[in-house]
PDB file of N, CA and C in Angstrom:
ATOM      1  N   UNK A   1       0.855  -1.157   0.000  1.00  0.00           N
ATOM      2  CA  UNK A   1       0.000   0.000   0.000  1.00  0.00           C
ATOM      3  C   UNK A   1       0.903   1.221   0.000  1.00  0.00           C
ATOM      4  N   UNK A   2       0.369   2.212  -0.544  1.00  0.00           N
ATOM      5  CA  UNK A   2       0.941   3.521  -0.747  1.00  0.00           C
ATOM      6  C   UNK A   2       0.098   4.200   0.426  1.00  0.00           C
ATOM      7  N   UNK A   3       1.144   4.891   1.024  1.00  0.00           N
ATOM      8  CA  UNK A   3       0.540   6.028   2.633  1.00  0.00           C
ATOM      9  C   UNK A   3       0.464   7.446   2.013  1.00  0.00           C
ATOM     10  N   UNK A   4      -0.523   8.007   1.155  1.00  0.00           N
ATOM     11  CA  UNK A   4      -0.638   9.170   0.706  1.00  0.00           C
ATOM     12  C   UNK A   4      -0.528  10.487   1.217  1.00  0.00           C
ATOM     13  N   UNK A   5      -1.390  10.313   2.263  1.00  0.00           N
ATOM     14  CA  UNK A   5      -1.855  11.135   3.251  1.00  0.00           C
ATOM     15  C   UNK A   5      -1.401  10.649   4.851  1.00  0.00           C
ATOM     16  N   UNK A   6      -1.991  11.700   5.615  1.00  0.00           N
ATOM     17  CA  UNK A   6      -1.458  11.271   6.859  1.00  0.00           C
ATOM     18  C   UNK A   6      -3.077  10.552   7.548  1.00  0.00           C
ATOM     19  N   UNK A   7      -2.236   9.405   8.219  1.00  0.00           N
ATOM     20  CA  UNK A   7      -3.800   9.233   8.982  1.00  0.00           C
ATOM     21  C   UNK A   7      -3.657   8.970  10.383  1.00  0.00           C
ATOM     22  N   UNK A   8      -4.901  10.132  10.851  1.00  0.00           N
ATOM     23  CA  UNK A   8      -5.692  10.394  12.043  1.00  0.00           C
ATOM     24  C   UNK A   8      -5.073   9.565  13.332  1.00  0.00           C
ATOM     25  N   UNK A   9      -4.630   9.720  14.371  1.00  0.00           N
ATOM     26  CA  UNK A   9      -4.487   9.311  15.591  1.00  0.00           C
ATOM     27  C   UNK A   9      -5.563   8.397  15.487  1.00  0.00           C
ATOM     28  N   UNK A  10      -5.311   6.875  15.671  1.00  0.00           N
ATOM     29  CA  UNK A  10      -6.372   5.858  15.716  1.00  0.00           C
ATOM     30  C   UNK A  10      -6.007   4.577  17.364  1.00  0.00           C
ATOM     31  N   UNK A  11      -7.250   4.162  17.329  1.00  0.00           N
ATOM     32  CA  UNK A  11      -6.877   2.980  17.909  1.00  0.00           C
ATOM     33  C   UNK A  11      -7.527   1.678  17.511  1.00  0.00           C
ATOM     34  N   UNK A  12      -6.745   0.593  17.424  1.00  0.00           N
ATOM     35  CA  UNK A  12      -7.464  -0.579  16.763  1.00  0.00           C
ATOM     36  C   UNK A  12      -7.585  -1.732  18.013  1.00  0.00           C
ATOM     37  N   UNK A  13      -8.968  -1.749  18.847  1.00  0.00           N
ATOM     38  CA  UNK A  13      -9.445  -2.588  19.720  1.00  0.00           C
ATOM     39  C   UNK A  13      -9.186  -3.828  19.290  1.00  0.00           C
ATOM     40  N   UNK A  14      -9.596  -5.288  17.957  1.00  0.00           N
ATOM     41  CA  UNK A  14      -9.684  -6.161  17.810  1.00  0.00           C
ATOM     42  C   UNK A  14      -8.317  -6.309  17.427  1.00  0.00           C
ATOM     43  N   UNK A  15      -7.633  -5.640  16.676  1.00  0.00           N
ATOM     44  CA  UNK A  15      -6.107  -6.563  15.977  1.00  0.00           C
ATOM     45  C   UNK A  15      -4.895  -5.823  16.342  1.00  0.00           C
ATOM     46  N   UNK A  16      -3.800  -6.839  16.194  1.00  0.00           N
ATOM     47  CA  UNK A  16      -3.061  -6.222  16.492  1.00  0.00           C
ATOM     48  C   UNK A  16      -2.334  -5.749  14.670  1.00  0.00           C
ATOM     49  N   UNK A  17      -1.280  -4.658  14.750  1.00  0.00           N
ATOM     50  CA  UNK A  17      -1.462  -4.056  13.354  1.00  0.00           C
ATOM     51  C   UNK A  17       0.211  -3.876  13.044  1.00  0.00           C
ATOM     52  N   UNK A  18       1.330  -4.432  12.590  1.00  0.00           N
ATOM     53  CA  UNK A  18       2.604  -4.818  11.393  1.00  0.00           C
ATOM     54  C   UNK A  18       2.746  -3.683  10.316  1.00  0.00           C
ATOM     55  N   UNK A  19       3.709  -3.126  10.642  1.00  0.00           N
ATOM     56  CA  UNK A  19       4.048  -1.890   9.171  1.00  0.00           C
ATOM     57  C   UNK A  19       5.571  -2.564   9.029  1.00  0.00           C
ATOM     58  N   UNK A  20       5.753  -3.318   7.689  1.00  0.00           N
ATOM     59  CA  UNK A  20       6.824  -2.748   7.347  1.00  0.00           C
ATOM     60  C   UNK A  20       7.003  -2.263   6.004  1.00  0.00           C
ATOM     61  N   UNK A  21       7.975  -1.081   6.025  1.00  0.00           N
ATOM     62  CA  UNK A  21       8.462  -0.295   4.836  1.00  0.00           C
ATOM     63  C   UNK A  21       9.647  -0.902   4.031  1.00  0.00           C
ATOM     64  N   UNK A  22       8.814  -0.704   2.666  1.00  0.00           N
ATOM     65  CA  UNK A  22       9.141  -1.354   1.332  1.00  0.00           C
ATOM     66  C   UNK A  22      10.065   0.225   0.805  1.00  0.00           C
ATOM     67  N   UNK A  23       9.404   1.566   0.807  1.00  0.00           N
ATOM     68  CA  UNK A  23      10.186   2.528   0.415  1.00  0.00           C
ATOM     69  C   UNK A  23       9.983   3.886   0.568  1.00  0.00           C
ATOM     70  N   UNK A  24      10.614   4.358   0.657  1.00  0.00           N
ATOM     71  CA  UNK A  24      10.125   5.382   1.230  1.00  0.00           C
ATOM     72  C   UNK A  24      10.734   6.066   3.029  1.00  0.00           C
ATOM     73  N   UNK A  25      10.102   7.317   3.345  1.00  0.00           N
ATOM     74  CA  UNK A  25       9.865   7.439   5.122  1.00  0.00           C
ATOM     75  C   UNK A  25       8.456   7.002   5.379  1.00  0.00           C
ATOM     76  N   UNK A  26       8.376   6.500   6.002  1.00  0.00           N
ATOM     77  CA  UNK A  26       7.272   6.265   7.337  1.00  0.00           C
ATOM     78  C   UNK A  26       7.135   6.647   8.473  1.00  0.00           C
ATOM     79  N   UNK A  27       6.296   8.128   9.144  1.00  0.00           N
ATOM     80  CA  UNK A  27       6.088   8.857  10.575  1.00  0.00           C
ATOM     81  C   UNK A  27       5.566   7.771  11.402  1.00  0.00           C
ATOM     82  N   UNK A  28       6.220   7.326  12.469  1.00  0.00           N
ATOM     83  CA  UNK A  28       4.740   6.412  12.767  1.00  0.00           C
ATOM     84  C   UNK A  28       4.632   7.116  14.534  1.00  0.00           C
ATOM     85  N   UNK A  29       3.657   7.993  14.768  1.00  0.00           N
ATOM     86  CA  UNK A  29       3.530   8.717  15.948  1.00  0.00           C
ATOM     87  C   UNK A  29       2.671   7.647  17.401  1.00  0.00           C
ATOM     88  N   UNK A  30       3.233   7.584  18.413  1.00  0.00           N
ATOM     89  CA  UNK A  30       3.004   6.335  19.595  1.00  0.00           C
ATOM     90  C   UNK A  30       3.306   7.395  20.590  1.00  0.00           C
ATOM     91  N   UNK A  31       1.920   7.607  21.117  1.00  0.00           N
ATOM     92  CA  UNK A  31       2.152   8.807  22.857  1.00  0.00           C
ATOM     93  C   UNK A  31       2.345   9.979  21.376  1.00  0.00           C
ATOM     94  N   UNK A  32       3.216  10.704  22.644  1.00  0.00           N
ATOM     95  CA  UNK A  32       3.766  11.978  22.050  1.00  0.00           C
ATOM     96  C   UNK A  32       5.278  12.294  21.371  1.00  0.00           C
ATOM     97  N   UNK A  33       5.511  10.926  20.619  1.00  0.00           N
ATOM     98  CA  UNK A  33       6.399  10.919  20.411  1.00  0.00           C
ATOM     99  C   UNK A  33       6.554  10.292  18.326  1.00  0.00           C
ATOM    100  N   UNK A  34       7.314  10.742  17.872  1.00  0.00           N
ATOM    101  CA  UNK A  34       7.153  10.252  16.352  1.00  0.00           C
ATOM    102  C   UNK A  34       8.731  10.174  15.838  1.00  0.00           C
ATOM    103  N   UNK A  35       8.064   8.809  15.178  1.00  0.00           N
ATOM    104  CA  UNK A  35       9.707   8.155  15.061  1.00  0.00           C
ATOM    105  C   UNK A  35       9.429   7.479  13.830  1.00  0.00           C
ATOM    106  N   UNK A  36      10.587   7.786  12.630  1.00  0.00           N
ATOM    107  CA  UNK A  36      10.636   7.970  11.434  1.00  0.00           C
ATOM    108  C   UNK A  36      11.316   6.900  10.866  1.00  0.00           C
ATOM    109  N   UNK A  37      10.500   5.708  10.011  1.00  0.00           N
ATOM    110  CA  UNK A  37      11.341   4.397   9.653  1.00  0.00           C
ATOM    111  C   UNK A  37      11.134   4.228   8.590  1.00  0.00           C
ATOM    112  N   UNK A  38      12.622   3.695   7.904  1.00  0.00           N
ATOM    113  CA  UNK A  38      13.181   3.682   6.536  1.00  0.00           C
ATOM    114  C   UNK A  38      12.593   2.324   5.938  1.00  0.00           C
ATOM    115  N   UNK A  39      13.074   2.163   4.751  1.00  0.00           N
ATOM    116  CA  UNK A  39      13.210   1.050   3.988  1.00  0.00           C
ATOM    117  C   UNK A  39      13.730  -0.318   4.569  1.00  0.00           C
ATOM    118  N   UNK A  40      13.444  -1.374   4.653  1.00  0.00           N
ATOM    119  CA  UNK A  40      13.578  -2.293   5.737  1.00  0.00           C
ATOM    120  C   UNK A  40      13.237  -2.219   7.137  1.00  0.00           C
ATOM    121  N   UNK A  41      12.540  -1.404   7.745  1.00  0.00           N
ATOM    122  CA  UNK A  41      12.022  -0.920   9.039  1.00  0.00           C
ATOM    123  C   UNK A  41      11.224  -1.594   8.885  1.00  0.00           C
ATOM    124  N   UNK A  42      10.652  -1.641  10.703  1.00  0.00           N
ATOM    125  CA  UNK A  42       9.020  -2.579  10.690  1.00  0.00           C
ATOM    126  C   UNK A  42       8.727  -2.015  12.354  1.00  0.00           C
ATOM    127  N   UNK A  43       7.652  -1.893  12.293  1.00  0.00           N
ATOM    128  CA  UNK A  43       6.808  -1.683  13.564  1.00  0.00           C
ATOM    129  C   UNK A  43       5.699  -2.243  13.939  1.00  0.00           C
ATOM    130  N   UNK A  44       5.249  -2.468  14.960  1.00  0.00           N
ATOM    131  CA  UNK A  44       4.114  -3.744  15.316  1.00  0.00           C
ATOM    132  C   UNK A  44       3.729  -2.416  16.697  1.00  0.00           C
ATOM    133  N   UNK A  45       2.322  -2.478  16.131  1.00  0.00           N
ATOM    134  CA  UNK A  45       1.437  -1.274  16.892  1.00  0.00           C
ATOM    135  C   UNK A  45       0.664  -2.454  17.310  1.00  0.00           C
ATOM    136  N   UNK A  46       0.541  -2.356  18.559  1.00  0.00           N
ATOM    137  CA  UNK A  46      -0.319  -3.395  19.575  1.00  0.00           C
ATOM    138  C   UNK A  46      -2.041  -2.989  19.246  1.00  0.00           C
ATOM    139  N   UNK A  47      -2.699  -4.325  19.889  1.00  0.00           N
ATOM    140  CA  UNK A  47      -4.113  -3.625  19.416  1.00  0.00           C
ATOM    141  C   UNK A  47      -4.370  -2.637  20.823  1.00  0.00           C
ATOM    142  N   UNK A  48      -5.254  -1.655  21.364  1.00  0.00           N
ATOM    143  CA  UNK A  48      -5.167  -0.637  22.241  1.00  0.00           C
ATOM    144  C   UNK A  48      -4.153   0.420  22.355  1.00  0.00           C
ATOM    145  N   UNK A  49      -3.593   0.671  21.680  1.00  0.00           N
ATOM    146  CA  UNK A  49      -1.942   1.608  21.509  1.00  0.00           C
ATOM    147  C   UNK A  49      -2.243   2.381  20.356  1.00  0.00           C
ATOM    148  N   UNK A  50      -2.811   3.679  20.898  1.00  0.00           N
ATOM    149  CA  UNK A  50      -3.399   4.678  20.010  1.00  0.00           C
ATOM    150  C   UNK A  50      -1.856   4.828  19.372  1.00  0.00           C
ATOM    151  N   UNK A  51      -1.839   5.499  17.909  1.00  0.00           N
ATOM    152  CA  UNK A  51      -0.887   5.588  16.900  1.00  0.00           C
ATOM    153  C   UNK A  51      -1.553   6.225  15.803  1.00  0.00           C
ATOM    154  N   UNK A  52      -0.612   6.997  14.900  1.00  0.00           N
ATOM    155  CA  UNK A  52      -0.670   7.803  13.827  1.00  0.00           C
ATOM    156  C   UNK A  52       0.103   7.644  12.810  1.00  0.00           C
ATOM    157  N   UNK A  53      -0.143   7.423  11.242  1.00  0.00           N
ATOM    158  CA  UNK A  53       0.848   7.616  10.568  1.00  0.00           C
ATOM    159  C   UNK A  53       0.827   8.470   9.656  1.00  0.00           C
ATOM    160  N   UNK A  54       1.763   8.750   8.976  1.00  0.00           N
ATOM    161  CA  UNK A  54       2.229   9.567   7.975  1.00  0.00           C
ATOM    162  C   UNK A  54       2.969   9.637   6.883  1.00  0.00           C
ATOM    163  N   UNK A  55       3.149  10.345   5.470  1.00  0.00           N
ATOM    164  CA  UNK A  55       4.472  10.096   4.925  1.00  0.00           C
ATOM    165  C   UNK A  55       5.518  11.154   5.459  1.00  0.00           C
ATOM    166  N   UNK A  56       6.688  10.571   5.311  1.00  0.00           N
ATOM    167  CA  UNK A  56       7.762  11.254   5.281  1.00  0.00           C
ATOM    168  C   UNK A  56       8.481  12.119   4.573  1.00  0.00           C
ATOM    169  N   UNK A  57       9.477  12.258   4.408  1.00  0.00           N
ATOM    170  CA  UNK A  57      10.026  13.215   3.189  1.00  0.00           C
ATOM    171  C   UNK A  57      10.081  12.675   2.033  1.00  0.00           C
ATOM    172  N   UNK A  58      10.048  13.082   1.052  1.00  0.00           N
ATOM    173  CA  UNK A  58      10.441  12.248  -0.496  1.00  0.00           C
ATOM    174  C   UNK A  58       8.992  11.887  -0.620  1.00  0.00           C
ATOM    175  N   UNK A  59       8.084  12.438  -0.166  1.00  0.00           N
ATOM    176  CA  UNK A  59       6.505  11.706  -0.515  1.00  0.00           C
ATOM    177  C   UNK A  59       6.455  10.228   0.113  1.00  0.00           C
ATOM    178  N   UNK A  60       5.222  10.006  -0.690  1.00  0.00           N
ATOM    179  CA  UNK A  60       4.485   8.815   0.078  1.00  0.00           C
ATOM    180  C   UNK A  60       5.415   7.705  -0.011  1.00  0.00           C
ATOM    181  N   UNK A  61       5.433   6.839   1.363  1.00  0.00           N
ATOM    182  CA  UNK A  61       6.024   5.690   1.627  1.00  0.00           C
ATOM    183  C   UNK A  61       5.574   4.727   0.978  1.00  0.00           C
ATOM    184  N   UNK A  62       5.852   3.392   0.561  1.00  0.00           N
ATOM    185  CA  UNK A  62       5.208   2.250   0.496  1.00  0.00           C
ATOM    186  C   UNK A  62       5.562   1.355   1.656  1.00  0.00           C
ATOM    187  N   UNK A  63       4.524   0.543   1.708  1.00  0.00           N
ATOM    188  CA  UNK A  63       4.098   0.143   2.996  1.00  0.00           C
ATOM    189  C   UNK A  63       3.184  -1.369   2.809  1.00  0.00           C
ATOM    190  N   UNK A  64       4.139  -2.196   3.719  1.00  0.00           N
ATOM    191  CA  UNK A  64       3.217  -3.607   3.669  1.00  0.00           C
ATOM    192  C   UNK A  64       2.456  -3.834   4.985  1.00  0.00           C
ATOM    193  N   UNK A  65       1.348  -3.497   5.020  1.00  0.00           N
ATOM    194  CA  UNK A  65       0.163  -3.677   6.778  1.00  0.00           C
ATOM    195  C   UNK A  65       0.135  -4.674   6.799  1.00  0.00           C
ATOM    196  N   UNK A  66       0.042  -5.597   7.792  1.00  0.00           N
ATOM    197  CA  UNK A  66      -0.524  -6.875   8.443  1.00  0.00           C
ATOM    198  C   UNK A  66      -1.566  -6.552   9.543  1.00  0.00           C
ATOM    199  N   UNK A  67      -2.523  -6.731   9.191  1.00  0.00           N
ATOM    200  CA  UNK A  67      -3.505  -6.983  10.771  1.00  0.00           C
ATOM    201  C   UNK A  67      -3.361  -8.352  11.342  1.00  0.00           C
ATOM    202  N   UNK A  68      -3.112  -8.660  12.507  1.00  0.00           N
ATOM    203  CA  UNK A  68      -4.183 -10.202  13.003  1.00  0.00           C
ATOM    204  C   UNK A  68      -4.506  -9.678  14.321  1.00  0.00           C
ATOM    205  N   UNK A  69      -5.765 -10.687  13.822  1.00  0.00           N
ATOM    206  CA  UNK A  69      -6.551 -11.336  13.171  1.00  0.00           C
ATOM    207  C   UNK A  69      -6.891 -10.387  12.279  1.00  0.00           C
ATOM    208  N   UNK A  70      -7.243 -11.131  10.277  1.00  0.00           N
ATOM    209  CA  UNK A  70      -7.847 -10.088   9.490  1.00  0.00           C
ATOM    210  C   UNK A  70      -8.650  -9.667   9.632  1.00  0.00           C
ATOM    211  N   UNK A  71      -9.202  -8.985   9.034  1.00  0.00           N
ATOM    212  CA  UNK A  71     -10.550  -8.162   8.700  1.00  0.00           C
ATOM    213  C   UNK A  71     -10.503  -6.916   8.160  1.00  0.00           C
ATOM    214  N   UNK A  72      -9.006  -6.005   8.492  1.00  0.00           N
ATOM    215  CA  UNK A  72      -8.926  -5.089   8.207  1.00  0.00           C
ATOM    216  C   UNK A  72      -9.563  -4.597   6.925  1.00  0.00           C
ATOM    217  N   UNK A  73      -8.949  -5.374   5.863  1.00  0.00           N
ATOM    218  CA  UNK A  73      -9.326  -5.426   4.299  1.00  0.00           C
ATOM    219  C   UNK A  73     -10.701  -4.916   4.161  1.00  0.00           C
ATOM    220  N   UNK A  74     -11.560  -5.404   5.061  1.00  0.00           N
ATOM    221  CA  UNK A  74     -12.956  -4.767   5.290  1.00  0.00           C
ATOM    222  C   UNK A  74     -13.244  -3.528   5.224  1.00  0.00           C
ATOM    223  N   UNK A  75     -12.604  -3.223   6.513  1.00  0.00           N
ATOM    224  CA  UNK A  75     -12.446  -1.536   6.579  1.00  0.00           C
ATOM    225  C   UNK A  75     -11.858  -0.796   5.550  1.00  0.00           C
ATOM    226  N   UNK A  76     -11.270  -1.298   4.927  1.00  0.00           N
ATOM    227  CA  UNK A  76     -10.443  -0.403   3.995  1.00  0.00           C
ATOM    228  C   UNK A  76     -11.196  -0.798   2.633  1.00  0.00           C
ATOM    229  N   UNK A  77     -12.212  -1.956   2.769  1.00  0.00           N
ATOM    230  CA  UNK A  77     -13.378  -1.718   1.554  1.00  0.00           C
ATOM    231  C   UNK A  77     -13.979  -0.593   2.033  1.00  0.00           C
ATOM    232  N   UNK A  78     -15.094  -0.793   3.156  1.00  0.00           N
ATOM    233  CA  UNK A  78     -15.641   0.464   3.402  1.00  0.00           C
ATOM    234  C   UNK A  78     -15.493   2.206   2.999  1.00  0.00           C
ATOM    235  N   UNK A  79     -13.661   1.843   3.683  1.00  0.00           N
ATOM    236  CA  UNK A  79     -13.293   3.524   3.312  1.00  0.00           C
ATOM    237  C   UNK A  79     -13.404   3.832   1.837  1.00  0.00           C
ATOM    238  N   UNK A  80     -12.584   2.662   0.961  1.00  0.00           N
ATOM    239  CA  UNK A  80     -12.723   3.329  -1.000  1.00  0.00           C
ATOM    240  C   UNK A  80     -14.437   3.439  -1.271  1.00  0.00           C
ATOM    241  N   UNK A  81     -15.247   2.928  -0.531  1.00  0.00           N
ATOM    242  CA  UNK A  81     -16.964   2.873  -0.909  1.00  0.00           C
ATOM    243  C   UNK A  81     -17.130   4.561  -0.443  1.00  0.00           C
ATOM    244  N   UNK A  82     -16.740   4.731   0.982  1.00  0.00           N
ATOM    245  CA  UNK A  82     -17.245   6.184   1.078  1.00  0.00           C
ATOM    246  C   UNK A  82     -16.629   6.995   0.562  1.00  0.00           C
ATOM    247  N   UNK A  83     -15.135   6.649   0.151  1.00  0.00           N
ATOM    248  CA  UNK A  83     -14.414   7.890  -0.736  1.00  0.00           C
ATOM    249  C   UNK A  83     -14.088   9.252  -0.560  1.00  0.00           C
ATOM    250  N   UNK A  84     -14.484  10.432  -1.260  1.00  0.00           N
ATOM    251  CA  UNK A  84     -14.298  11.849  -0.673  1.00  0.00           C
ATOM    252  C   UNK A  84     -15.479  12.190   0.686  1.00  0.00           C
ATOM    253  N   UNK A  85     -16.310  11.665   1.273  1.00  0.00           N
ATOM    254  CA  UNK A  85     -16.953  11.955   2.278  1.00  0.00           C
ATOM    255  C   UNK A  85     -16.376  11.556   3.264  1.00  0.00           C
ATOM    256  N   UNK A  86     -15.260  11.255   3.517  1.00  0.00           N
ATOM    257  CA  UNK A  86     -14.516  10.805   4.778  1.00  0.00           C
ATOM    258  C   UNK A  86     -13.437  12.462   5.055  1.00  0.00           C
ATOM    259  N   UNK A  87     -13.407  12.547   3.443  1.00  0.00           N
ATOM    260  CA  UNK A  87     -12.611  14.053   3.869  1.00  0.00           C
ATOM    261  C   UNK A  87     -13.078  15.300   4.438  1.00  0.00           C
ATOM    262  N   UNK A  88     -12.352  16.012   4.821  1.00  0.00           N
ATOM    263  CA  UNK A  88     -12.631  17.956   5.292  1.00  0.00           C
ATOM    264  C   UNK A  88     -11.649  18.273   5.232  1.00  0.00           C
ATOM    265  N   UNK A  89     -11.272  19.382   4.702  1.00  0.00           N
ATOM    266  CA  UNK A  89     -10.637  20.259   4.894  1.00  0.00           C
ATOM    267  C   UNK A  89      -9.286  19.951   3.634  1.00  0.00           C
ATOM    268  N   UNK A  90      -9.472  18.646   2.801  1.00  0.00           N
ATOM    269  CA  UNK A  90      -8.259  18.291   2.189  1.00  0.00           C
ATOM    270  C   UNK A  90      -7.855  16.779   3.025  1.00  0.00           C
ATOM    271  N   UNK A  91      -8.382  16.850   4.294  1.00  0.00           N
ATOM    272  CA  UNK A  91      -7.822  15.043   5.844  1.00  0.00           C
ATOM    273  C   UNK A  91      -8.631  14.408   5.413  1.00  0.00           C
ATOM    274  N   UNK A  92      -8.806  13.485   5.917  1.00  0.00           N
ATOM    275  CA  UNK A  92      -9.132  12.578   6.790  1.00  0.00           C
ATOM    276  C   UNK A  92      -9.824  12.850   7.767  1.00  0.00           C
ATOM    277  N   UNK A  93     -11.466  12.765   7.873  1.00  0.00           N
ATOM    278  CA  UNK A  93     -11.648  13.357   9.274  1.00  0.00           C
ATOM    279  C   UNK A  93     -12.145  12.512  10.109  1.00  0.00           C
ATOM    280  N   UNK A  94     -11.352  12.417  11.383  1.00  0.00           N
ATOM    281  CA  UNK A  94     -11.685  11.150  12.390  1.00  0.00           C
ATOM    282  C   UNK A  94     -12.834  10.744  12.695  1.00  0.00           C
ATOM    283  N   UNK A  95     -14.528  12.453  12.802  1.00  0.00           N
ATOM    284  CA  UNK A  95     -15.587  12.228  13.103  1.00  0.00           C
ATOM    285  C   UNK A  95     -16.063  11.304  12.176  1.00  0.00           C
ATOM    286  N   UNK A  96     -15.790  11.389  10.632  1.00  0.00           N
ATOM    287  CA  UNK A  96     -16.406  10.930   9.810  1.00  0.00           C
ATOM    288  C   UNK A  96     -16.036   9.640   9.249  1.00  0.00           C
ATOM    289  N   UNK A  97     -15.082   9.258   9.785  1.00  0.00           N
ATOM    290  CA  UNK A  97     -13.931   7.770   9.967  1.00  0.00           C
ATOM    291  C   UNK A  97     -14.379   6.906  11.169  1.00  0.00           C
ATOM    292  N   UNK A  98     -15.017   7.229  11.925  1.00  0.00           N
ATOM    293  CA  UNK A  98     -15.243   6.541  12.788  1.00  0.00           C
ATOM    294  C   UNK A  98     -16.929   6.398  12.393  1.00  0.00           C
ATOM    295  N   UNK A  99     -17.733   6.968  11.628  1.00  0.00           N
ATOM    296  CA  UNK A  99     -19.378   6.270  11.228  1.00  0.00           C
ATOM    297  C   UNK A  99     -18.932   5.261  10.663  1.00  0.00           C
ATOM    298  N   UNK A 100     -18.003   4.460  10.085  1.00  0.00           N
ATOM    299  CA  UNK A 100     -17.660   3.011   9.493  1.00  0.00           C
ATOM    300  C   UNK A 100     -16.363   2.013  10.332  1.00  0.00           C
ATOM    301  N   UNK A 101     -15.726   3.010  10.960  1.00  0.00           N
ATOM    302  CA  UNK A 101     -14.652   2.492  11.884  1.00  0.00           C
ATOM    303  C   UNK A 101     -15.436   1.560  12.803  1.00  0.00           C
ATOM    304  N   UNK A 102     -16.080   2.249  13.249  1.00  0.00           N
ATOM    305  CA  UNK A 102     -16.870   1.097  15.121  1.00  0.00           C
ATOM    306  C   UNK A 102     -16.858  -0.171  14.768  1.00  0.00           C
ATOM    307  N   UNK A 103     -17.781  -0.548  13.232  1.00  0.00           N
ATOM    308  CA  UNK A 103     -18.133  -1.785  12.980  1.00  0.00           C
ATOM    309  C   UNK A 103     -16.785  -2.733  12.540  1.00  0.00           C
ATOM    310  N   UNK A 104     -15.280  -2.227  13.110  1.00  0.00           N
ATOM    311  CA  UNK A 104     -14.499  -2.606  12.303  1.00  0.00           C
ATOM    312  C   UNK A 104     -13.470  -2.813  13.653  1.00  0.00           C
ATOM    313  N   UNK A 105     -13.917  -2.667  14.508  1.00  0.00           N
ATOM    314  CA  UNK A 105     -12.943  -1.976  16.405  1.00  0.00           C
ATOM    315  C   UNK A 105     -11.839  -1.118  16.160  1.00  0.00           C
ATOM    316  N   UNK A 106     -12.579  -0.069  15.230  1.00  0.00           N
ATOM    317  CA  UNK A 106     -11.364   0.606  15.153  1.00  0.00           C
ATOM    318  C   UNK A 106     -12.480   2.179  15.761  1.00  0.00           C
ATOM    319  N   UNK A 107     -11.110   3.128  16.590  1.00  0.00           N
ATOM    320  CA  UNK A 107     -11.510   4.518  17.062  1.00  0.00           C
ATOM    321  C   UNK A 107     -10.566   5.139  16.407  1.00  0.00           C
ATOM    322  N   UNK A 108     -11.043   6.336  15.809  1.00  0.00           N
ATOM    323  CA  UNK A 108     -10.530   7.656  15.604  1.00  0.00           C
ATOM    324  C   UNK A 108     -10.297   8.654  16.618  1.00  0.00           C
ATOM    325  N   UNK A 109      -9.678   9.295  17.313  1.00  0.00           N
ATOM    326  CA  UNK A 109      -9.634  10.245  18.501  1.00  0.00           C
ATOM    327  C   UNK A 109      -9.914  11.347  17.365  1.00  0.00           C
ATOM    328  N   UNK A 110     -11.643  11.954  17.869  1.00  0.00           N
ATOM    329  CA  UNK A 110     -11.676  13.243  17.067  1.00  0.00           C
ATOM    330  C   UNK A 110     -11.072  14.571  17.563  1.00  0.00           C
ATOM    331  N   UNK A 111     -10.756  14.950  18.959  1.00  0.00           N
ATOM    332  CA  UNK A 111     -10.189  15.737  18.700  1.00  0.00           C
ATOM    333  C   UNK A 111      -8.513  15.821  19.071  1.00  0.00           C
ATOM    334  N   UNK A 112      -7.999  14.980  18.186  1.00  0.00           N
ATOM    335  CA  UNK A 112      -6.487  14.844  18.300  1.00  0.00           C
ATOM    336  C   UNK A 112      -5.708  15.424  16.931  1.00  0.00           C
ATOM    337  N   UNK A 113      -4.624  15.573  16.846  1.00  0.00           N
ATOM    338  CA  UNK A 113      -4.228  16.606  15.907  1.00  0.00           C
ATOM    339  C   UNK A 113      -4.171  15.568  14.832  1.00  0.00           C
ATOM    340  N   UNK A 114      -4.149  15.418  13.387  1.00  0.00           N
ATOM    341  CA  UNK A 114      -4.417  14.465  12.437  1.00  0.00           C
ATOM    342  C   UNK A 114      -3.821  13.802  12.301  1.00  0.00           C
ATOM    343  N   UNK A 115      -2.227  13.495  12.634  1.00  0.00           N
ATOM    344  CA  UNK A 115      -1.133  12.739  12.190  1.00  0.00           C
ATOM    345  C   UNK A 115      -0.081  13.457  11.888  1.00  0.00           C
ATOM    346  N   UNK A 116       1.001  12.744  12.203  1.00  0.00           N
ATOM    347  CA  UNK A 116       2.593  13.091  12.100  1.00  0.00           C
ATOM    348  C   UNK A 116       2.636  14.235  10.720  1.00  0.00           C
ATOM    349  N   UNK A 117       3.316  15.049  10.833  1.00  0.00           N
ATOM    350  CA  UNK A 117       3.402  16.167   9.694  1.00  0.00           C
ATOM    351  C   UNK A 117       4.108  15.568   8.706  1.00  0.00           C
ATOM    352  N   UNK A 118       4.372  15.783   7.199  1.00  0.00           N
ATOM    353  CA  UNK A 118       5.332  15.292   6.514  1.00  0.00           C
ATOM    354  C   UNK A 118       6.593  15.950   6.845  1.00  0.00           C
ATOM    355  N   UNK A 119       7.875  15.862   6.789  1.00  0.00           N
ATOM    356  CA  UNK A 119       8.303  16.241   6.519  1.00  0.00           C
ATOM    357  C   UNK A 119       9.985  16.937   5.342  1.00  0.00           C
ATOM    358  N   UNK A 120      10.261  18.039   5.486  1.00  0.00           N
ATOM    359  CA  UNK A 120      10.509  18.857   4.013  1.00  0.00           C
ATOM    360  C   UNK A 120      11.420  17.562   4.036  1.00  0.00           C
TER     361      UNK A 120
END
């Protein structure tokens, strides 16, 4: 998967959730803290362990997700079905990410700042 955009401070109740980077930077923000992984990097975001990601410099990362247990794939049907109504402002917006998230144990924190910044 390609990480285009940045996405929303989330938490995923049912799975636990595997990034590793194929190319690119990858932000991946945990607490208040954001830590930036290269090409061969990998991170394993627990399920309950709110997290954020982002691209990095050089544009969008590529990126291989693992959920377990699956289902994710679900959710991420859902999201291409709702399409530009998930957006505001140009984001991602958590209020409107979470009317299809619940059925999926996933939370959006709506009022948390959107995700790791790119950066130059």
């Amino acid at each position: 998967m390609v990480l285009g955009r940045p996405i929303p401070r989330h938490t995923h109740h049912l799975a636990d959730e595997s990034v590793y980077v194929l190319e690119g930077e990858l932000l991946v923000t945990i607490g208040d803290r954001t830590h930036t992984l290269g090409p061969g990097q990998f991170t394993l975001l627990p399920r309950g362990e709110p997290h954020a990601l982002g691209p990095g410099a050089g544009g969008p990362p590529r990126v291989l997700q693992i959920s377990s247990p699956g289902g994710w794939e679900c959710f991420v049907e859902d999201m291409i079905e709702a399409g530009p109504r998930l957006m505001a402002d140009g984001r991602l917006d958590p209020a409107r990410l979470n009317r299809i998230a619940g059925r999926h144990g996933i939370t959006y924190e709506e009022d948390a700042r959107q995700g790791p910044e790119p950066r130059p």
